[in-house]
PDB file of N, CA and C in Angstrom:
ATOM      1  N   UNK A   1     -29.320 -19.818   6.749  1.00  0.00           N
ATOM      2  CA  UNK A   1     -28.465 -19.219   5.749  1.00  0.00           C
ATOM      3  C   UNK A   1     -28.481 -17.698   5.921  1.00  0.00           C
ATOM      4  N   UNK A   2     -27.355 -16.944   5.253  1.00  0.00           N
ATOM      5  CA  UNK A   2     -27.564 -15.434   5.527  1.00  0.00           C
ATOM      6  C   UNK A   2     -26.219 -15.282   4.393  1.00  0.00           C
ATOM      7  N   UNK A   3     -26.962 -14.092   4.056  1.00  0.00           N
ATOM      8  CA  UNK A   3     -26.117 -13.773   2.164  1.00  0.00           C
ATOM      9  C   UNK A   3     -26.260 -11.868   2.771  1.00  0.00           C
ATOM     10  N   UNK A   4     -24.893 -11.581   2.615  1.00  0.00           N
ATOM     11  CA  UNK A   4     -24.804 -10.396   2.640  1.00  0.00           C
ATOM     12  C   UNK A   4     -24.224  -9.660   1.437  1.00  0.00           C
ATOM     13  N   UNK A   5     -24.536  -9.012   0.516  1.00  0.00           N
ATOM     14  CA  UNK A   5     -24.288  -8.123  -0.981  1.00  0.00           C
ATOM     15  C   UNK A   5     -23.280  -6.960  -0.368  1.00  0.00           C
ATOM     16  N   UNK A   6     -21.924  -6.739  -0.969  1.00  0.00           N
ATOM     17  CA  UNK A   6     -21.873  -5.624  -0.909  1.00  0.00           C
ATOM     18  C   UNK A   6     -21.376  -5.132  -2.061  1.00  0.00           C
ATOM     19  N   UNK A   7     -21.365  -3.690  -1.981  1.00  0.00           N
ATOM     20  CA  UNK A   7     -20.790  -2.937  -3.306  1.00  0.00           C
ATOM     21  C   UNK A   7     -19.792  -2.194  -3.259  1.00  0.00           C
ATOM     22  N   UNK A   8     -18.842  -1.790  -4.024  1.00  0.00           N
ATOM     23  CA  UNK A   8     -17.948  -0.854  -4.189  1.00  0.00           C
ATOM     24  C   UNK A   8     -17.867  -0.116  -5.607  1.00  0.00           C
ATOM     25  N   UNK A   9     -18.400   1.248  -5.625  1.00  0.00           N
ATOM     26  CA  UNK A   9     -18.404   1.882  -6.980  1.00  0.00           C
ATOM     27  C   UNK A   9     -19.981   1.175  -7.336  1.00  0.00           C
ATOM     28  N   UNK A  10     -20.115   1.463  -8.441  1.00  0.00           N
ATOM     29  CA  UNK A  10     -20.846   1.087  -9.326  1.00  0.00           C
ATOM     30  C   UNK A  10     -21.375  -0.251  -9.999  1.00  0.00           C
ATOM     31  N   UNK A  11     -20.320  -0.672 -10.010  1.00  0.00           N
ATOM     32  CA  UNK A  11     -20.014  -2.382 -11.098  1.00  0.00           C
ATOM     33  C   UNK A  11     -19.715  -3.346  -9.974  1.00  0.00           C
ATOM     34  N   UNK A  12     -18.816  -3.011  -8.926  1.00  0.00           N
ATOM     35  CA  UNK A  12     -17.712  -4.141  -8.245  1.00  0.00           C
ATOM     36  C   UNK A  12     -18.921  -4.795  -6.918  1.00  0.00           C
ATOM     37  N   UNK A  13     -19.197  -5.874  -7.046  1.00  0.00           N
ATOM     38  CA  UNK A  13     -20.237  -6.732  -6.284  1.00  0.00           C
ATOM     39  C   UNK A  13     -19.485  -8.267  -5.836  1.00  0.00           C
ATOM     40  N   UNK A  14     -19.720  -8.370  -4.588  1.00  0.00           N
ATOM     41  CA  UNK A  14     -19.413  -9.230  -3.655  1.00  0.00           C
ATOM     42  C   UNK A  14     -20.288  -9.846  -2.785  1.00  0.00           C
ATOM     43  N   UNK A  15     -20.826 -11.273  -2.703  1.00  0.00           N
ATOM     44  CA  UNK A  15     -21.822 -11.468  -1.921  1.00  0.00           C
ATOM     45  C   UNK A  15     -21.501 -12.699  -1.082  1.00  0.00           C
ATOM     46  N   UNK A  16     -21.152 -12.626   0.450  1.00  0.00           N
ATOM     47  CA  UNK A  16     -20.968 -13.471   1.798  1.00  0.00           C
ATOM     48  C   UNK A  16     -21.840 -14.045   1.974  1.00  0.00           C
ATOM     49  N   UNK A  17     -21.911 -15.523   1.465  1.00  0.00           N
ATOM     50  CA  UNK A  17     -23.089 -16.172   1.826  1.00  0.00           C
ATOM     51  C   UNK A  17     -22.407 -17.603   3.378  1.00  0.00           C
ATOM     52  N   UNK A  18     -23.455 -17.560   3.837  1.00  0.00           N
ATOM     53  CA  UNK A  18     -22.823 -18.892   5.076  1.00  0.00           C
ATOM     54  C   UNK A  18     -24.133 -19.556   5.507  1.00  0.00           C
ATOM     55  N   UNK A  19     -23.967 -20.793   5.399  1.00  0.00           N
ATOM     56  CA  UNK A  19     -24.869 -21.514   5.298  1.00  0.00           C
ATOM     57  C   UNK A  19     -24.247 -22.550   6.536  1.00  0.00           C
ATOM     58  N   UNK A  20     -25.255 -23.923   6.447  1.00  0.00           N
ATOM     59  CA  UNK A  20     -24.290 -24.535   7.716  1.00  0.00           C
ATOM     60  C   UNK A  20     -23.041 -25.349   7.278  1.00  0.00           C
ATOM     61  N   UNK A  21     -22.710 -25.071   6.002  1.00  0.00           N
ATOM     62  CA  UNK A  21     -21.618 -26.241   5.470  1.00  0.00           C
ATOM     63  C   UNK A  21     -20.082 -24.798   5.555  1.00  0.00           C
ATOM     64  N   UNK A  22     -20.599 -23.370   6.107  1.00  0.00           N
ATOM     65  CA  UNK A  22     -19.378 -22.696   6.104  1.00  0.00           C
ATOM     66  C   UNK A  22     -19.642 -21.792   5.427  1.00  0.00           C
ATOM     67  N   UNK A  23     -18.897 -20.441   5.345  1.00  0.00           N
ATOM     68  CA  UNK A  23     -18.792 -19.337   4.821  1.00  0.00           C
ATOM     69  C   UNK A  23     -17.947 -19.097   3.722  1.00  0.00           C
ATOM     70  N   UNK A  24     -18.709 -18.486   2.049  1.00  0.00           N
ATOM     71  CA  UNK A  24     -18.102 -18.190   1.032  1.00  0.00           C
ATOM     72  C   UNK A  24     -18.404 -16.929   0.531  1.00  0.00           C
ATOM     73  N   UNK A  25     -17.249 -16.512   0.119  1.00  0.00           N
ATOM     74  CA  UNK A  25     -17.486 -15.032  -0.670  1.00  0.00           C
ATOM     75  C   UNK A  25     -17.868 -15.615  -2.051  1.00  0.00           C
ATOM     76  N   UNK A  26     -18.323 -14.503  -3.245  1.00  0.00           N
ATOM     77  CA  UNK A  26     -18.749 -14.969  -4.648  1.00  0.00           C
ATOM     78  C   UNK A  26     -18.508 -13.826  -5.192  1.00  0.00           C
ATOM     79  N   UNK A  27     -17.896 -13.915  -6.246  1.00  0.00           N
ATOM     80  CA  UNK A  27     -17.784 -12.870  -6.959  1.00  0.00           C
ATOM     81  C   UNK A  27     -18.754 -11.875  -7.787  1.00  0.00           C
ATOM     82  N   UNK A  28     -18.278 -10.961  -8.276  1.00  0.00           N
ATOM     83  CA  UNK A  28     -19.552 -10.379  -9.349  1.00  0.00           C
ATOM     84  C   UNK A  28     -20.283 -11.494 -10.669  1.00  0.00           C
ATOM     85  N   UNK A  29     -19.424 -12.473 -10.634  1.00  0.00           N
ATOM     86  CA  UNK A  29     -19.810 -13.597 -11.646  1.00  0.00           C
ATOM     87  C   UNK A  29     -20.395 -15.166 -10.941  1.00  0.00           C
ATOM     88  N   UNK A  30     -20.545 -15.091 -10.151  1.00  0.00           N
ATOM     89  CA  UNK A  30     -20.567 -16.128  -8.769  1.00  0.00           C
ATOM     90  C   UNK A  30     -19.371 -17.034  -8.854  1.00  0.00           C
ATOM     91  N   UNK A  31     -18.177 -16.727  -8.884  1.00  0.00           N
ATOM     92  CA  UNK A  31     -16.959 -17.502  -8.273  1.00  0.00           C
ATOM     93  C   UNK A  31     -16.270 -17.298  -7.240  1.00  0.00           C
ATOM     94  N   UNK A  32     -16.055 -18.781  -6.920  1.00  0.00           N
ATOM     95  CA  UNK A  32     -15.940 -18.150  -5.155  1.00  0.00           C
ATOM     96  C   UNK A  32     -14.951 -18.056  -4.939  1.00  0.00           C
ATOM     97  N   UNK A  33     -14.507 -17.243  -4.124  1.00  0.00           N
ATOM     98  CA  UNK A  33     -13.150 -16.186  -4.008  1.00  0.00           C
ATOM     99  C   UNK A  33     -12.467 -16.510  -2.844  1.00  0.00           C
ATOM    100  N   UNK A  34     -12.868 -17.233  -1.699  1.00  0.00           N
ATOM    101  CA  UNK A  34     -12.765 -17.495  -0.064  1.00  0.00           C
ATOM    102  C   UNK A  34     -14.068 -18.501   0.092  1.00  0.00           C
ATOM    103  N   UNK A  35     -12.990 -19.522   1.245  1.00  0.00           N
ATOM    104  CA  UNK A  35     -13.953 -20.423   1.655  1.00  0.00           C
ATOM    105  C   UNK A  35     -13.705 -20.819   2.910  1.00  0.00           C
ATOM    106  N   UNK A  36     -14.492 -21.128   3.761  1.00  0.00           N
ATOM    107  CA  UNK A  36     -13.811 -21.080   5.055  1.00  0.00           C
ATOM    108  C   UNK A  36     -15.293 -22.359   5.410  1.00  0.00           C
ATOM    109  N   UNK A  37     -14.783 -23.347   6.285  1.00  0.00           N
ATOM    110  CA  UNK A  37     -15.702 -24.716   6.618  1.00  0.00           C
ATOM    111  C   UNK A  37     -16.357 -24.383   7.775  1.00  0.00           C
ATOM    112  N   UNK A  38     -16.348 -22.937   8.258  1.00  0.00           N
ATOM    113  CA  UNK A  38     -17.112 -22.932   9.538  1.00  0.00           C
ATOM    114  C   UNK A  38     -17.941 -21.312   9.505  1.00  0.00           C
ATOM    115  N   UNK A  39     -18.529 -20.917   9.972  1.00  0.00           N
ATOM    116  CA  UNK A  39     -19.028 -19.403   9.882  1.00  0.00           C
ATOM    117  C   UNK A  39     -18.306 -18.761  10.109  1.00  0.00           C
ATOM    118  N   UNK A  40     -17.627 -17.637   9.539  1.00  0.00           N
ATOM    119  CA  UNK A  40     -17.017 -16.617   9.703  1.00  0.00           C
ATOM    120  C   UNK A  40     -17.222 -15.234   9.057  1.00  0.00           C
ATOM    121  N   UNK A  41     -18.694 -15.681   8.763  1.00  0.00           N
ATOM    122  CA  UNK A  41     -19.383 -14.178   8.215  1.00  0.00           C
ATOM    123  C   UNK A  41     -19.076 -12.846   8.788  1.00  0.00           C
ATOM    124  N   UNK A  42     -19.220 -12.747  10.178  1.00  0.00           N
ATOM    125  CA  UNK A  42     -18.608 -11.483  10.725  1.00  0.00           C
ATOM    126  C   UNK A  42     -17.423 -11.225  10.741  1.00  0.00           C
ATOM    127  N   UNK A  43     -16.679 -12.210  10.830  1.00  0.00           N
ATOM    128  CA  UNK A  43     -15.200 -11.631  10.344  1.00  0.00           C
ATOM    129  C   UNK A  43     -15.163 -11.171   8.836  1.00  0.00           C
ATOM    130  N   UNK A  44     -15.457 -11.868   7.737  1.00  0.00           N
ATOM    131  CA  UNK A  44     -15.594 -11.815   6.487  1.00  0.00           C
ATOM    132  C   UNK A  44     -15.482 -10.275   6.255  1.00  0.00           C
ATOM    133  N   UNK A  45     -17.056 -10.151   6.680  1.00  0.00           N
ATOM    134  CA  UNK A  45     -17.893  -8.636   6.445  1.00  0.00           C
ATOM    135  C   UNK A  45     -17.129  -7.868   7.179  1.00  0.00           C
ATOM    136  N   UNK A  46     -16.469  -7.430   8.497  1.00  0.00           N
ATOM    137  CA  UNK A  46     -15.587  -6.782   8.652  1.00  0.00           C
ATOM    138  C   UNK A  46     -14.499  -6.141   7.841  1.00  0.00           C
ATOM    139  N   UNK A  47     -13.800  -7.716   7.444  1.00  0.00           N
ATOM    140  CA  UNK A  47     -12.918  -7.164   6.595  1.00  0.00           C
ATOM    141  C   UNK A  47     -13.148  -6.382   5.075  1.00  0.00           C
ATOM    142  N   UNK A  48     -13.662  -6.885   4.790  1.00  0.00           N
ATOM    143  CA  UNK A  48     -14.508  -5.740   3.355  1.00  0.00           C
ATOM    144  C   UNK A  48     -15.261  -5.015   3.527  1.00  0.00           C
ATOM    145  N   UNK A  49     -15.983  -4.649   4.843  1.00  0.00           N
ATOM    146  CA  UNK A  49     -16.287  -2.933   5.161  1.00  0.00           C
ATOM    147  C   UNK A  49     -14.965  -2.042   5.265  1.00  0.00           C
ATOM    148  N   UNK A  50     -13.994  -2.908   6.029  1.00  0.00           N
ATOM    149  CA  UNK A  50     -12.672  -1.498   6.390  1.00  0.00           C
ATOM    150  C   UNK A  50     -11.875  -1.946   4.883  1.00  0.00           C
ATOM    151  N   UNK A  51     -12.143  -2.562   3.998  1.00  0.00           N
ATOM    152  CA  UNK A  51     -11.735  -2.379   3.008  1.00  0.00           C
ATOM    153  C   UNK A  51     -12.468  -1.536   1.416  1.00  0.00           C
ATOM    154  N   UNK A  52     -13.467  -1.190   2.293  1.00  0.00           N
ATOM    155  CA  UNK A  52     -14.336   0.392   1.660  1.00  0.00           C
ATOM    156  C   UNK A  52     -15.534  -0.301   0.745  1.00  0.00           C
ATOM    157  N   UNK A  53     -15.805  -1.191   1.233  1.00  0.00           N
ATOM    158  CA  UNK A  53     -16.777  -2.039   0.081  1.00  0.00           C
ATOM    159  C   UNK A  53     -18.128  -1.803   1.179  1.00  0.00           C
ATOM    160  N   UNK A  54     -19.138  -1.506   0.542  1.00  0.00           N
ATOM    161  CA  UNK A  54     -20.754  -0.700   1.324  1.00  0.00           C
ATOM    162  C   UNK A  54     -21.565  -2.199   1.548  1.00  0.00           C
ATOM    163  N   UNK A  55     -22.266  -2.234   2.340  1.00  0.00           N
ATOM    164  CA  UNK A  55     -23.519  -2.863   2.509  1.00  0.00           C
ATOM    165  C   UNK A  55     -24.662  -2.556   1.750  1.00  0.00           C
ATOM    166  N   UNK A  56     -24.496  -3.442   0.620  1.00  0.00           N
ATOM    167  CA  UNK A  56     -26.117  -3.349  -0.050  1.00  0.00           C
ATOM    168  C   UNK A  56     -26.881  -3.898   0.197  1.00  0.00           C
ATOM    169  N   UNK A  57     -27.256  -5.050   0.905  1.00  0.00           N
ATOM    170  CA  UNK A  57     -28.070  -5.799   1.344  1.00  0.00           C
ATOM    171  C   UNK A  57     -27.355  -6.865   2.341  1.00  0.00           C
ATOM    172  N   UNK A  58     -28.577  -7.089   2.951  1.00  0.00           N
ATOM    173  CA  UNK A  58     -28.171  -8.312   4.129  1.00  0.00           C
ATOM    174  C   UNK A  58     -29.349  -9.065   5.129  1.00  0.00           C
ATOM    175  N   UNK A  59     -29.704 -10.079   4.506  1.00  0.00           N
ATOM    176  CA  UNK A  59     -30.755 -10.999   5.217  1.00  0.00           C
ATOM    177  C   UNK A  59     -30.161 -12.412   5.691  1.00  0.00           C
ATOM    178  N   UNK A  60     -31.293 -13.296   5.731  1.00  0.00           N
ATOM    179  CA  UNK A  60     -31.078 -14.781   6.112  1.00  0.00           C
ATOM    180  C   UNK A  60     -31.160 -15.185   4.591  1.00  0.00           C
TER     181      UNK A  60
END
């Protein structure tokens, strides 16, 4: 598994989790926003870095 947090501003939280059943975003409330049945974490996280959202954390 691997859960990556990111932030934008202050409040606005997003966390990419992908496990082996596929890759989901979660909201600041944990609802999931994107779902995709295969890993696509690095694409994911791409796209919401060039969409100005920071890396707050990122493990397994």
């Amino acid at each position: 598994m691997r859960e990556t947090v990111l932030m934008k501003g202050e409040l606005d939280t997003l966390v990419i989790v992908t496990t082996a059943t596929g890759t989901e975003v979660l909201d600041g409330e944990d609802e999931v926003i994107e779902s995709y049945p295969e890993d696509r974490h690095e694409q994911v996280l791409a796209k919401y870095l060039a969409q100005g959202w920071e890396v707050e954390e990122d493990g397994p």
